[in-house]
PDB file of N, CA and C in Angstrom:
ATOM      1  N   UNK A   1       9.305 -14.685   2.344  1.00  0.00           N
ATOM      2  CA  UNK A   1       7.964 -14.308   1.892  1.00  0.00           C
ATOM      3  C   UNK A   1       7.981 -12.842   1.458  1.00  0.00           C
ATOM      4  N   UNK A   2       7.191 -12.597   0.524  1.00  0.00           N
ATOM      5  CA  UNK A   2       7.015 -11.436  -0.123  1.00  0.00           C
ATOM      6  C   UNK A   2       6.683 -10.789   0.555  1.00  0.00           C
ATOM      7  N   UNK A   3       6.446  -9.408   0.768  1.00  0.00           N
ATOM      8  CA  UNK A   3       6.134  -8.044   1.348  1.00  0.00           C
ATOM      9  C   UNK A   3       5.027  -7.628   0.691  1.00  0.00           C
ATOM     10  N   UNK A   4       3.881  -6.945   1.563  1.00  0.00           N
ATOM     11  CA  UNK A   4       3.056  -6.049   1.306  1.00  0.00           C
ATOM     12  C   UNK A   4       2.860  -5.020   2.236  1.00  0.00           C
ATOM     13  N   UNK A   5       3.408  -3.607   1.371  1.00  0.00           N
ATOM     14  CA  UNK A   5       3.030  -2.593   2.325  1.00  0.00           C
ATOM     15  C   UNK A   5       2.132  -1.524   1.885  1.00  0.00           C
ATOM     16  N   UNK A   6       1.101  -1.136   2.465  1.00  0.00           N
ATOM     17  CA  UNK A   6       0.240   0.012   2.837  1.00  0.00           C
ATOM     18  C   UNK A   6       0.639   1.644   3.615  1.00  0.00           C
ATOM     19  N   UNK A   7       0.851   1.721   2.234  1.00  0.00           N
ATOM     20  CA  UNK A   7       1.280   3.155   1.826  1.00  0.00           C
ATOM     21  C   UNK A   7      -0.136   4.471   2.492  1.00  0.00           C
ATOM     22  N   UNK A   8       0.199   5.459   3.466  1.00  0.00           N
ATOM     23  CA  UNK A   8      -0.924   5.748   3.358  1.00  0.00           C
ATOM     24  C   UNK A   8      -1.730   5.496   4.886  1.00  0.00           C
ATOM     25  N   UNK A   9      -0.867   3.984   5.924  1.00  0.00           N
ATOM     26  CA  UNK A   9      -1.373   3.561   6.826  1.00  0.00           C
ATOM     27  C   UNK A   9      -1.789   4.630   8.353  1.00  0.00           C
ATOM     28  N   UNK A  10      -2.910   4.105   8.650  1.00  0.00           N
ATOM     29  CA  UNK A  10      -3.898   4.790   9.832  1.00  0.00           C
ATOM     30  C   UNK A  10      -3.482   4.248  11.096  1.00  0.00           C
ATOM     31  N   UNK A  11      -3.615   4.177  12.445  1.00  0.00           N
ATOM     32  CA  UNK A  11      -3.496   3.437  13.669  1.00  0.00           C
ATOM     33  C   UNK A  11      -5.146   4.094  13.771  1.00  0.00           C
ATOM     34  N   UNK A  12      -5.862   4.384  13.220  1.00  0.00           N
ATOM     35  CA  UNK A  12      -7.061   4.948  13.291  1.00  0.00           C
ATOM     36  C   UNK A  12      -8.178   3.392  12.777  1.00  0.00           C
ATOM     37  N   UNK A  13      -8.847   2.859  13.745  1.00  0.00           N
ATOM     38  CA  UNK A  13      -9.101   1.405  13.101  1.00  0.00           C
ATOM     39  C   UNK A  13     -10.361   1.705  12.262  1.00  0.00           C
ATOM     40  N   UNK A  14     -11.019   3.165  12.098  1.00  0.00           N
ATOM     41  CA  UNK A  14     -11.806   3.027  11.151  1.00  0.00           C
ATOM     42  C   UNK A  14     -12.080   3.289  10.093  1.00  0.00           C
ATOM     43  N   UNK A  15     -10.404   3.575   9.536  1.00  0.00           N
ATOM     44  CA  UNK A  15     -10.088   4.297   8.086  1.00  0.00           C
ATOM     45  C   UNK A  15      -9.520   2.916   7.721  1.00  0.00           C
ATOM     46  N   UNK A  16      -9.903   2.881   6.194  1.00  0.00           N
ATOM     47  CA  UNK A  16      -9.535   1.517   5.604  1.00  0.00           C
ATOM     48  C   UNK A  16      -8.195   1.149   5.427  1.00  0.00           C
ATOM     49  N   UNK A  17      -7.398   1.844   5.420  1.00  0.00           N
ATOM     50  CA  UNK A  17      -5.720   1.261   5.430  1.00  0.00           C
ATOM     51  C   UNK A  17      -5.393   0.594   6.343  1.00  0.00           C
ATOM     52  N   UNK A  18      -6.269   0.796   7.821  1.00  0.00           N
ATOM     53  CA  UNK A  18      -6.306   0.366   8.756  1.00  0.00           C
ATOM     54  C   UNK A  18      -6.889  -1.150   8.786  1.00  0.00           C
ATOM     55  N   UNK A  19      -7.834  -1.107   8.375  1.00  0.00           N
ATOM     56  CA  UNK A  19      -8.849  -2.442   8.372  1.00  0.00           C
ATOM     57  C   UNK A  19      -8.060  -3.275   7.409  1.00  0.00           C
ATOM     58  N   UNK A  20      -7.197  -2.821   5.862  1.00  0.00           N
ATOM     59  CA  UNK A  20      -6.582  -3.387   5.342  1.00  0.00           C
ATOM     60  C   UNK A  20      -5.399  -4.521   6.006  1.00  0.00           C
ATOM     61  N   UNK A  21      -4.841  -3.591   6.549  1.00  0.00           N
ATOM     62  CA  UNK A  21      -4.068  -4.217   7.099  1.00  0.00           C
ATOM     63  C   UNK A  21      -3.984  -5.630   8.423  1.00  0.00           C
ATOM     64  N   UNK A  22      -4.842  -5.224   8.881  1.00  0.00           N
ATOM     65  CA  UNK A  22      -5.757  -6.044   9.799  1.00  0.00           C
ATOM     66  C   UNK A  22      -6.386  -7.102   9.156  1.00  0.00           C
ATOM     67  N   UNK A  23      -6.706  -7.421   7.703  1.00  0.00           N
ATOM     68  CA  UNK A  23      -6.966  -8.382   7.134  1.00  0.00           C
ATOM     69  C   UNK A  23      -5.900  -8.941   5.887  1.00  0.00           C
ATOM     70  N   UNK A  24      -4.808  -8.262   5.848  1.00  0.00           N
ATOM     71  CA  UNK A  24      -3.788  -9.073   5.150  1.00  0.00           C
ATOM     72  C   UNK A  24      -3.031  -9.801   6.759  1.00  0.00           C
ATOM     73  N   UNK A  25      -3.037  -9.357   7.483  1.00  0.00           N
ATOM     74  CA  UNK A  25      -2.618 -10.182   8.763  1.00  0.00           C
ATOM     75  C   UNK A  25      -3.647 -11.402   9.136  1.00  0.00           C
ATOM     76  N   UNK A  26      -4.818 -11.254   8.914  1.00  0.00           N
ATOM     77  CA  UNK A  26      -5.834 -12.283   9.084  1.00  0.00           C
ATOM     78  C   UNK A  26      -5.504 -13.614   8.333  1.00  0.00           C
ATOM     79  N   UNK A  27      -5.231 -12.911   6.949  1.00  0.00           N
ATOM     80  CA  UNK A  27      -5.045 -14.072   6.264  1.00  0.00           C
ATOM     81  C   UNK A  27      -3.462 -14.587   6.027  1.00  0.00           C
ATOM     82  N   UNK A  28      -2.725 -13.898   7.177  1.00  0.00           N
ATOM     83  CA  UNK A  28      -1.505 -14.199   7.190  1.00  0.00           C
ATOM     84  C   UNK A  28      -0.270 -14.109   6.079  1.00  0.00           C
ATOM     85  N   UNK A  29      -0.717 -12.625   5.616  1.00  0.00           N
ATOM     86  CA  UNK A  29       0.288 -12.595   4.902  1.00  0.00           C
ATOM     87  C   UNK A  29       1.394 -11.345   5.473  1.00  0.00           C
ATOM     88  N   UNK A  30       2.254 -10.906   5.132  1.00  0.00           N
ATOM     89  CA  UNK A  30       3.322 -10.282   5.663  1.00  0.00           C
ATOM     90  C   UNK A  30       2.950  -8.693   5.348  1.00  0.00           C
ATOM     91  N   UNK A  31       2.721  -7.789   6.287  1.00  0.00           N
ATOM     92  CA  UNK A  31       2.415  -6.684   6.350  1.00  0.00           C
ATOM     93  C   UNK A  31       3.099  -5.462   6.536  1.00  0.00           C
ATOM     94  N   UNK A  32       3.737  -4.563   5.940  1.00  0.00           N
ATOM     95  CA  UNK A  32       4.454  -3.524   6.349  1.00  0.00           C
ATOM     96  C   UNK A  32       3.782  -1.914   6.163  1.00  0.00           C
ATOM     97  N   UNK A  33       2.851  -1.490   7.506  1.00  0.00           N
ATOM     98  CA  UNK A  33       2.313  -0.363   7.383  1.00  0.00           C
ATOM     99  C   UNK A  33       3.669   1.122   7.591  1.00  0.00           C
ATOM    100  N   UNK A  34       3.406   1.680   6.123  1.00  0.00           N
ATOM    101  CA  UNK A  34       3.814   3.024   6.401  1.00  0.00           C
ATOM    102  C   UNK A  34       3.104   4.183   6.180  1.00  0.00           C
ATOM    103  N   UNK A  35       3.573   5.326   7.257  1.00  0.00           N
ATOM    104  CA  UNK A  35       2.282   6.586   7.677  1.00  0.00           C
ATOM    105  C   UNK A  35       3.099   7.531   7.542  1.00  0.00           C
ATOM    106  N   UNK A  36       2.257   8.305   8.003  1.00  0.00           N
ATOM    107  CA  UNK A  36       2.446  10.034   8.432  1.00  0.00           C
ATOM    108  C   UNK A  36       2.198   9.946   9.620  1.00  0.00           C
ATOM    109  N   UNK A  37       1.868   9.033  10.441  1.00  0.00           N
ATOM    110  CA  UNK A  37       1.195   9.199  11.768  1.00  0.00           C
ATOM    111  C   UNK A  37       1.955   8.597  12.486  1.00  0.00           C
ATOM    112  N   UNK A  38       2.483   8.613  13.645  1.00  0.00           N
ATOM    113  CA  UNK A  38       3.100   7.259  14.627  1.00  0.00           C
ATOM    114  C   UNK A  38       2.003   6.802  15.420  1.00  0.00           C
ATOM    115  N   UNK A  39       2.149   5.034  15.241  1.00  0.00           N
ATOM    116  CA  UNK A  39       1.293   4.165  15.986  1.00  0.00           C
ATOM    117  C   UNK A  39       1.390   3.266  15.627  1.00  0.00           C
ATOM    118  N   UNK A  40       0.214   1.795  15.783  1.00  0.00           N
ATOM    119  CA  UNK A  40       0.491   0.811  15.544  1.00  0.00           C
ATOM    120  C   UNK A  40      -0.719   0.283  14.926  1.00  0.00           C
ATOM    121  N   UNK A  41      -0.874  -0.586  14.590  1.00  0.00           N
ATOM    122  CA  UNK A  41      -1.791  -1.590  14.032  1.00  0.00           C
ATOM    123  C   UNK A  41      -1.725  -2.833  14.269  1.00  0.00           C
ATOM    124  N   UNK A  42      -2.331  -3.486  15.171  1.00  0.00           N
ATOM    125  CA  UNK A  42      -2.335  -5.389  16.062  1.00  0.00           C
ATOM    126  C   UNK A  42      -0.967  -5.217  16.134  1.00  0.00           C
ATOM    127  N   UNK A  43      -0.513  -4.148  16.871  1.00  0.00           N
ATOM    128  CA  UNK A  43       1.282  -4.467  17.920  1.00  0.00           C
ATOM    129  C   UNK A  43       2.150  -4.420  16.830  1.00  0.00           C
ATOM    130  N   UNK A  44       2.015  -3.778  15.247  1.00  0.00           N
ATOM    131  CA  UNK A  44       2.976  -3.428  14.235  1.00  0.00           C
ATOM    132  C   UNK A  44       3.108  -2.205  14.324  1.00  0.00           C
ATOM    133  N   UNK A  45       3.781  -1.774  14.309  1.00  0.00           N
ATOM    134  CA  UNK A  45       4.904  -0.440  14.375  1.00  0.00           C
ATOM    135  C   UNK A  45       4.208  -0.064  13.113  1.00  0.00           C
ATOM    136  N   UNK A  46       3.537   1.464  12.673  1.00  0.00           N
ATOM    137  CA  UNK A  46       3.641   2.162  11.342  1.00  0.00           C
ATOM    138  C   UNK A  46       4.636   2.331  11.338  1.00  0.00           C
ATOM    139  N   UNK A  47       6.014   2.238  10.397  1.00  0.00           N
ATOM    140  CA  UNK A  47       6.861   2.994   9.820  1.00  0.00           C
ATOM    141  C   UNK A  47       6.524   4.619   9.580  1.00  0.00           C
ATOM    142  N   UNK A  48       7.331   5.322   9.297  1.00  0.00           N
ATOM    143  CA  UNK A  48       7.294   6.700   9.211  1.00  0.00           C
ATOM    144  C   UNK A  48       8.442   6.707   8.224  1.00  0.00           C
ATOM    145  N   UNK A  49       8.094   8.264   7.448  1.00  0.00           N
ATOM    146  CA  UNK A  49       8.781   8.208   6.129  1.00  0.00           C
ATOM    147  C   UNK A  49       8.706   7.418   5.112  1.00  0.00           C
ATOM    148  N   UNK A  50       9.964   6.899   4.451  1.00  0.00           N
ATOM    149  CA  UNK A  50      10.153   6.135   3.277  1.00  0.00           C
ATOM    150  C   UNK A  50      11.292   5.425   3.877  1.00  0.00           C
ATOM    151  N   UNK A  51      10.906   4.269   4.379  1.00  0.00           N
ATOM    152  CA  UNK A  51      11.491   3.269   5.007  1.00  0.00           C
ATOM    153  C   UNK A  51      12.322   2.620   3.894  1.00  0.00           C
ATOM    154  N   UNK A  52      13.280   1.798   3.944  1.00  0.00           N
ATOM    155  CA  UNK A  52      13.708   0.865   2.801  1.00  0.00           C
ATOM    156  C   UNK A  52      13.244  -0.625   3.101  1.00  0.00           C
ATOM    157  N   UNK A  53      12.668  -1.073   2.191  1.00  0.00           N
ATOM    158  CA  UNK A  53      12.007  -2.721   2.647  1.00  0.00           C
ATOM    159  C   UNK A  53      12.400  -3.133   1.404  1.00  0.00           C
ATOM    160  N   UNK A  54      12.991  -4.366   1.779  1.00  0.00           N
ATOM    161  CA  UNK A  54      13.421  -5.119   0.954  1.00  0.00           C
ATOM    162  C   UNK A  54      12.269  -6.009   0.502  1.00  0.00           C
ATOM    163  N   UNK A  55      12.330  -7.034  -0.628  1.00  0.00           N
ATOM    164  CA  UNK A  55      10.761  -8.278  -1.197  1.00  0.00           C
ATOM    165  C   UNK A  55       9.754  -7.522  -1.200  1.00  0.00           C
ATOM    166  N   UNK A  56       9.047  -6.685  -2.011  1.00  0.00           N
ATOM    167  CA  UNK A  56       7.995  -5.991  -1.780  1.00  0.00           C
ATOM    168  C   UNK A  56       7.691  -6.302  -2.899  1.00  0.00           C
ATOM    169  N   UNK A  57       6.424  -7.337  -2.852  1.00  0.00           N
ATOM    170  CA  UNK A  57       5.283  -7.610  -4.088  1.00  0.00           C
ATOM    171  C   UNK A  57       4.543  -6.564  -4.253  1.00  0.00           C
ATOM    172  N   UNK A  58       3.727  -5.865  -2.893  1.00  0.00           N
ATOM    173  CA  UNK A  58       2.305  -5.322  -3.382  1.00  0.00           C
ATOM    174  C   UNK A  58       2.663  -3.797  -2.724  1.00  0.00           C
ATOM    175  N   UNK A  59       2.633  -2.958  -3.333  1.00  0.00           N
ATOM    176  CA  UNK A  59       1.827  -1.595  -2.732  1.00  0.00           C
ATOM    177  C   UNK A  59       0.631  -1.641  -2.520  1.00  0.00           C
ATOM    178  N   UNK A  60      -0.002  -0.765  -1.503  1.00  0.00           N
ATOM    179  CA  UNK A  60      -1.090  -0.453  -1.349  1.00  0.00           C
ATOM    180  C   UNK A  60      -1.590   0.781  -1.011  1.00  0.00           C
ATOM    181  N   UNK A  61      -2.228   1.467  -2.402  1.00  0.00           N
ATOM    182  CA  UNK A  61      -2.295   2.992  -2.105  1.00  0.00           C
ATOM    183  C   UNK A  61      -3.208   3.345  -1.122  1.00  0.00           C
ATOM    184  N   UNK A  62      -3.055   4.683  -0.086  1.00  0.00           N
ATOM    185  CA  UNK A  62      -3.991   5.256   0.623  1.00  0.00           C
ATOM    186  C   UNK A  62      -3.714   6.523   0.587  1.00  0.00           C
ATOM    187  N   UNK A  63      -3.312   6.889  -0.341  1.00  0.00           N
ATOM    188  CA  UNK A  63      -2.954   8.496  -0.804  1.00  0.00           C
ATOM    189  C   UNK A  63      -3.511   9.334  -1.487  1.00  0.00           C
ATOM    190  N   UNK A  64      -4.781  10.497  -1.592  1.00  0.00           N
ATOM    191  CA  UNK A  64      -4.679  11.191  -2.109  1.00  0.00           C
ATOM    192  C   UNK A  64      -3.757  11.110  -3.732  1.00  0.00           C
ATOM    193  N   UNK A  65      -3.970  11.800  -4.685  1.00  0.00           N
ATOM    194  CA  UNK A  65      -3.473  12.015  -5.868  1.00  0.00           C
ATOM    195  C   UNK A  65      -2.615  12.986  -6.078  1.00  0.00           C
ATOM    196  N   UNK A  66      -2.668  13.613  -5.025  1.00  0.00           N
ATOM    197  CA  UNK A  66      -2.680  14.943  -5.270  1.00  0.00           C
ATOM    198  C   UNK A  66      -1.022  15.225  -3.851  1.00  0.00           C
ATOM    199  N   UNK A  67      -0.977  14.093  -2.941  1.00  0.00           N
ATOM    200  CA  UNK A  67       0.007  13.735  -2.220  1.00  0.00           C
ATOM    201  C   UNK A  67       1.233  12.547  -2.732  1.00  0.00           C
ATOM    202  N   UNK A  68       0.381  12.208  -3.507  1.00  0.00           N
ATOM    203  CA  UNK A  68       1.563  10.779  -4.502  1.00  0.00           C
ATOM    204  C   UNK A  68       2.697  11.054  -5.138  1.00  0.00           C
ATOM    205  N   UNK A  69       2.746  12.541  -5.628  1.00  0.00           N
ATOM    206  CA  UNK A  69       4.120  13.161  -6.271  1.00  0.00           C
ATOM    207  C   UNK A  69       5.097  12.936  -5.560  1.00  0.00           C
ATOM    208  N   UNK A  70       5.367  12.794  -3.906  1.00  0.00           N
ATOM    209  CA  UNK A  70       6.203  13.148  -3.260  1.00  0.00           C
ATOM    210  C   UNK A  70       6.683  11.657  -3.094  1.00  0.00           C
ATOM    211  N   UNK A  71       6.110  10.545  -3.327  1.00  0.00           N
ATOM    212  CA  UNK A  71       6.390   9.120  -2.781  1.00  0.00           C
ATOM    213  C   UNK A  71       6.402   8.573  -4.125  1.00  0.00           C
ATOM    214  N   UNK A  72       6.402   8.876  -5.741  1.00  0.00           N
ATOM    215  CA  UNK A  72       6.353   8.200  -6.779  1.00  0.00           C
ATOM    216  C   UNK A  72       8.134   7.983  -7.187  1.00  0.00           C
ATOM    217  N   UNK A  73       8.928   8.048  -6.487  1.00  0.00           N
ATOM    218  CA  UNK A  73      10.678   7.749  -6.199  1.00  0.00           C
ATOM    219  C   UNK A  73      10.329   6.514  -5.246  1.00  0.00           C
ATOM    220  N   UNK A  74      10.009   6.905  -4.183  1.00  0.00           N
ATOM    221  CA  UNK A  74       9.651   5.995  -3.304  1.00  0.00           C
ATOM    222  C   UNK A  74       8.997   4.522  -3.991  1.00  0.00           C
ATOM    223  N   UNK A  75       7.970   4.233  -4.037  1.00  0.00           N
ATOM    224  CA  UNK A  75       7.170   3.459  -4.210  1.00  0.00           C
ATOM    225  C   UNK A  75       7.993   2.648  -6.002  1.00  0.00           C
ATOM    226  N   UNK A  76       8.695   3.388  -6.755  1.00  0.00           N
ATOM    227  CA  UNK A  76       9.342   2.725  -7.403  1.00  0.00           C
ATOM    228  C   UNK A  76      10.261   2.123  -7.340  1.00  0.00           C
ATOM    229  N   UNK A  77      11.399   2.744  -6.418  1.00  0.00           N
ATOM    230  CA  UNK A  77      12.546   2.323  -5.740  1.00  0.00           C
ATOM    231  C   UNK A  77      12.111   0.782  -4.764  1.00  0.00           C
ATOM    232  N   UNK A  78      11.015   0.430  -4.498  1.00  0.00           N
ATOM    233  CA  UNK A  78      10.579  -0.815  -3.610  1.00  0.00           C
ATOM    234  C   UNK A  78      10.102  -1.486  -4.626  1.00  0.00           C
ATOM    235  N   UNK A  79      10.795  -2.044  -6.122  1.00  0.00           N
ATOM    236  CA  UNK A  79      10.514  -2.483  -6.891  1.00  0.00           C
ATOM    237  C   UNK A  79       9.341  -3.619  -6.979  1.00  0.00           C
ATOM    238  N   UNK A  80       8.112  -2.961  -6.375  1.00  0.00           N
ATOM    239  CA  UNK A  80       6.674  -3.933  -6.222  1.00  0.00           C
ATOM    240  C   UNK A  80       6.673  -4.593  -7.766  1.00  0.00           C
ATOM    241  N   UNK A  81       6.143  -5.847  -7.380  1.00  0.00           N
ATOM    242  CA  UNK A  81       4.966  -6.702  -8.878  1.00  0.00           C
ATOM    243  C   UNK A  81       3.947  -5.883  -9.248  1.00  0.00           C
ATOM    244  N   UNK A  82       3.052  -5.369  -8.128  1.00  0.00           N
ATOM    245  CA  UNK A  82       2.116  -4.397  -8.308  1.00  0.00           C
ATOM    246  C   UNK A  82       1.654  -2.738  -7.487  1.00  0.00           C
ATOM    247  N   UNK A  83       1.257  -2.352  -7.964  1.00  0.00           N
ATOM    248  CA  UNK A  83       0.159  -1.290  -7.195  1.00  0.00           C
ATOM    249  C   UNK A  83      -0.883  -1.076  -7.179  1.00  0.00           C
ATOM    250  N   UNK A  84      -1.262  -1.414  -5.933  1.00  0.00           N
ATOM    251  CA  UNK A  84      -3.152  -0.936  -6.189  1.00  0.00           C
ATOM    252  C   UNK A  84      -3.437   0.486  -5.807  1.00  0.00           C
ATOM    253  N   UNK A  85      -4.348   0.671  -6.802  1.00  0.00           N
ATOM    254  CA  UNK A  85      -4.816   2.498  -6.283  1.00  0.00           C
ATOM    255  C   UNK A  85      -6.617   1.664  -6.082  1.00  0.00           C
ATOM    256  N   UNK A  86      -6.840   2.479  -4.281  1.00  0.00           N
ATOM    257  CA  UNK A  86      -7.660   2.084  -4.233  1.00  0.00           C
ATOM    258  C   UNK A  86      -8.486   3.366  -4.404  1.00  0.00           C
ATOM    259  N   UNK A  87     -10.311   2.767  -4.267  1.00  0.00           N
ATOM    260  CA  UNK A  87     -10.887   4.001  -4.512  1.00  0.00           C
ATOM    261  C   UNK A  87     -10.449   5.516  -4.127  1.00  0.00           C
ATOM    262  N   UNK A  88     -10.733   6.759  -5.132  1.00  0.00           N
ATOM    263  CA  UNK A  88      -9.999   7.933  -4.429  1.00  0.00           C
ATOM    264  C   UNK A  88      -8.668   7.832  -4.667  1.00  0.00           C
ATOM    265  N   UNK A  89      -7.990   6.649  -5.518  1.00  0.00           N
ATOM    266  CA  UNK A  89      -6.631   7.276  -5.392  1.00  0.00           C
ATOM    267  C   UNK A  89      -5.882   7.066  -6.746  1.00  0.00           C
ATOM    268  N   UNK A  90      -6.897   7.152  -7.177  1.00  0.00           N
ATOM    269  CA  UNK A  90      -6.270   6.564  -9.010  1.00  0.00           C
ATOM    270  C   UNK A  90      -5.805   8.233  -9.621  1.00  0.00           C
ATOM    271  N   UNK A  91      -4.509   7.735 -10.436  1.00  0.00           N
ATOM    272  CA  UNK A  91      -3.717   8.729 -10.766  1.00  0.00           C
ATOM    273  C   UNK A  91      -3.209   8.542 -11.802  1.00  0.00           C
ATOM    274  N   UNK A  92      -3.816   8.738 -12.738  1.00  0.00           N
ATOM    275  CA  UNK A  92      -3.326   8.628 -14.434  1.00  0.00           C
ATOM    276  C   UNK A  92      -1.503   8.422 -14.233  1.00  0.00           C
ATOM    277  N   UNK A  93      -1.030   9.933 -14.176  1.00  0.00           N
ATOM    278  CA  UNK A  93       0.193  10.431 -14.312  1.00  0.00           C
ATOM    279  C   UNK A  93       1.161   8.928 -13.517  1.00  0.00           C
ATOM    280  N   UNK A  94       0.576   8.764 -12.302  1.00  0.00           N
ATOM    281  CA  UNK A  94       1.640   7.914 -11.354  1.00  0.00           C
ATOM    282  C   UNK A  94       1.368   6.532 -12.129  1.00  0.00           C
ATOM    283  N   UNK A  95       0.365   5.645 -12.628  1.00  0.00           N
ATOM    284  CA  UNK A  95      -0.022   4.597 -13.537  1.00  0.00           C
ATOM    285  C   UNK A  95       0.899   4.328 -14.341  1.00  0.00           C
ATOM    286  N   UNK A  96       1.495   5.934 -15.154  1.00  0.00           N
ATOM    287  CA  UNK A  96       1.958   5.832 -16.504  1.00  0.00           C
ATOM    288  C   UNK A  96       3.398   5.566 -16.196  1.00  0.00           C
ATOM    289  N   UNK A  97       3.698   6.610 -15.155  1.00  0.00           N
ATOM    290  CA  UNK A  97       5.705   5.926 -14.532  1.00  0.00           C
ATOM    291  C   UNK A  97       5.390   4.465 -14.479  1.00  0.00           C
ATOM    292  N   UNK A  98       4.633   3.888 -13.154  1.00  0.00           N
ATOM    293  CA  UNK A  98       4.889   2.629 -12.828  1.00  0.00           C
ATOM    294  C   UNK A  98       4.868   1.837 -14.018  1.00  0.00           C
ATOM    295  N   UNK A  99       3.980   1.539 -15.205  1.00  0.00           N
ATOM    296  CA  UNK A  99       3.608   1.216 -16.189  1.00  0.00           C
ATOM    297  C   UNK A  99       4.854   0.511 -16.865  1.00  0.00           C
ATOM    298  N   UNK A 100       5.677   2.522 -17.257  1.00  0.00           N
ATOM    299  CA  UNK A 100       6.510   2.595 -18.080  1.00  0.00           C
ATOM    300  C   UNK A 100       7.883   1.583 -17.035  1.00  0.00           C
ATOM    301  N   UNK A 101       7.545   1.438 -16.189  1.00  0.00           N
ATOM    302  CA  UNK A 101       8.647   0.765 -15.403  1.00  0.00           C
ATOM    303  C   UNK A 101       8.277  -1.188 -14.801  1.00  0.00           C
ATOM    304  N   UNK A 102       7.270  -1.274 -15.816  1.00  0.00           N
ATOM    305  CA  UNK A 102       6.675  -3.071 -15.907  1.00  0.00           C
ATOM    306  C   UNK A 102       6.446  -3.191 -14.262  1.00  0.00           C
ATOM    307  N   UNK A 103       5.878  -1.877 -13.855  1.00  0.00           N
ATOM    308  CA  UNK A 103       5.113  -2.547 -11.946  1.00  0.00           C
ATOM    309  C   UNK A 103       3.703  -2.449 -12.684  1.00  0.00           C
ATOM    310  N   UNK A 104       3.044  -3.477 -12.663  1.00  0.00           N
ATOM    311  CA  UNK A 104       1.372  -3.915 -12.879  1.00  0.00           C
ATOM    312  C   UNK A 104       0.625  -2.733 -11.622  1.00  0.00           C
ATOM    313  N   UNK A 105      -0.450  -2.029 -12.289  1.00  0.00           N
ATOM    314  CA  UNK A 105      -1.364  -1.154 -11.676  1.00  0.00           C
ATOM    315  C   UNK A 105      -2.765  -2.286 -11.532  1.00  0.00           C
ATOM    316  N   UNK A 106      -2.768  -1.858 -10.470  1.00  0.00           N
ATOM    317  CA  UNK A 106      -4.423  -2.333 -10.350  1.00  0.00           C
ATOM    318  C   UNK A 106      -5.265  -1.437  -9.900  1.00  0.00           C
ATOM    319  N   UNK A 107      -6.469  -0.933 -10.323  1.00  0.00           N
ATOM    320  CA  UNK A 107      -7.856   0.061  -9.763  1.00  0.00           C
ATOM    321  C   UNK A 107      -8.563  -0.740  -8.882  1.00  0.00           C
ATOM    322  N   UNK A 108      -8.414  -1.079  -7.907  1.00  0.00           N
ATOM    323  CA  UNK A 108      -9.093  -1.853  -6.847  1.00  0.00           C
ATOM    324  C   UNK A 108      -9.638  -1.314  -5.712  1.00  0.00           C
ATOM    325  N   UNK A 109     -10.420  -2.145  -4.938  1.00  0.00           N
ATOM    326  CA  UNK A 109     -10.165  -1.927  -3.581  1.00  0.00           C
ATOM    327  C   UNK A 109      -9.507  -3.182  -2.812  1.00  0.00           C
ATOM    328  N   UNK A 110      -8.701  -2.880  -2.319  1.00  0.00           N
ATOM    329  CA  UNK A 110      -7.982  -4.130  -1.692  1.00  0.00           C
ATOM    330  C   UNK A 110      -8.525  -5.178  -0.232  1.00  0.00           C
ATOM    331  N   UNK A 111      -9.517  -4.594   0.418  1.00  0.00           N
ATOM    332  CA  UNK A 111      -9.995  -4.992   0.964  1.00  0.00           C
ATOM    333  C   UNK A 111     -11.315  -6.057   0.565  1.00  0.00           C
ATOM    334  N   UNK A 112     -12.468  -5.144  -0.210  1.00  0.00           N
ATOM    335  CA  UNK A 112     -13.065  -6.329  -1.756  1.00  0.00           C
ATOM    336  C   UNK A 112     -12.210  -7.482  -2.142  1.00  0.00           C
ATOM    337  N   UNK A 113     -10.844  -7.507  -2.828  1.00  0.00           N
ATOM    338  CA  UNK A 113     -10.397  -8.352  -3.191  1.00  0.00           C
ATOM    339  C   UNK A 113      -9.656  -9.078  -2.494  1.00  0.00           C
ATOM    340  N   UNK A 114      -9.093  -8.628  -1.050  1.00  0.00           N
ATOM    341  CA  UNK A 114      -8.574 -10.268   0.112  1.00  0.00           C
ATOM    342  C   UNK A 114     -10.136 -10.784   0.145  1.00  0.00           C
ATOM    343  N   UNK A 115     -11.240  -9.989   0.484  1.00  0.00           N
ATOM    344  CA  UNK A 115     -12.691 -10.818   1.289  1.00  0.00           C
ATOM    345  C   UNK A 115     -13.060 -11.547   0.146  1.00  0.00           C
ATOM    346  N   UNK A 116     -12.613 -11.544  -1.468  1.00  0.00           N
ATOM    347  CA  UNK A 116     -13.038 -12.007  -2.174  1.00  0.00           C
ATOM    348  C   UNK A 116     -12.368 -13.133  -2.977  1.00  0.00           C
ATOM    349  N   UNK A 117     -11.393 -13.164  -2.554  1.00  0.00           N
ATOM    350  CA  UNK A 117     -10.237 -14.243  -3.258  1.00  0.00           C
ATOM    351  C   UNK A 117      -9.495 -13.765  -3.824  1.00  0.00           C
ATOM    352  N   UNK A 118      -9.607 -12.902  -4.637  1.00  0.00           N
ATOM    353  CA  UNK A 118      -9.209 -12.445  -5.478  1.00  0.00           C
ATOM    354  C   UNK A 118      -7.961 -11.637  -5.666  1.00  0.00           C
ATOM    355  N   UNK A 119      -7.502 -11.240  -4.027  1.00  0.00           N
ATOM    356  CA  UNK A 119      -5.984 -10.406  -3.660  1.00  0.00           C
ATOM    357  C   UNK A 119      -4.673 -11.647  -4.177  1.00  0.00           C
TER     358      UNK A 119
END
C-alpha cells in the first residue's frame, strides 16, 4: 500500500497535521508523520528529520513557505503522485520544481477533502 506522509506533523492534537493524520488512520489508510517535534500521534512515532520512505503517493504540507526551501530535495527525492499545500502553505516557487518534475500539486485542505470524499 501506498504511503502518505504529513510533512510538518504535531503530537499537539489541536493543530491540523495532527487531526490529519488521525483521520487518514480513521479511514485506514497508511500514515507516515514527520516533525520537528518528538512524539506520537494514536501510538505512531513522528519521524524526525528527512526520513527515507519508500511508496509515497501523497505529501502533505504543514509548512510555512518560507520553511519549505530546506525540505524541497526532500519531498522530491520521496517521489510522491502528489502534494498538497494546505491552507497557509502554498508556494508558487516549490509548485513550479514539483511541477517541472510531473509530482501533481494540489491547493487543498486535506482534511475537507478525506471528510469529503474527495482525498
Amino acid at each position: 500500500m501506498s504511503k502518505n506522509v504529513v510533512l510538518g506533523a504535531s503530537p499537539n492534537p489541536s493543530r491540523y497535521s495532527n487531526k490529519v493524520v488521525r483521520s487518514l488512520l480513521k479511514r485506514e489508510h497508511e500514515v507516515v508523520p514527520v516533525g520537528t517535534k518528538p512524539g506520537e500521534i494514536k501510538e505512531i512515532e513522528i519521524l524526525m528529520g528527512m526520513p527515507d520512505i519508500p511508496d509515497v503517493d501523497t505529501v502533505i504540507l504543514y509548512l510555512a513557505p518560507g520553511r519549505q526551501p530546506d525540505y524541497y530535495d526532500y519531498v522530491i527525492s520521496l517521489k510522491p503522485r502528489r502534494v498538497i499545500f494546505n491552507p497557509g502553505t502554498t508556494n508558487q516557487e516549490f509548485m513550479d520544481l514539483l511541477n517541472e518534475k510531473d509530482i501533481k500539486t494540489v491547493e487543498d485542505c486535506a482534511l475537507i477533502m478525506l471528510n469529503s470524499g474527495e482525498y
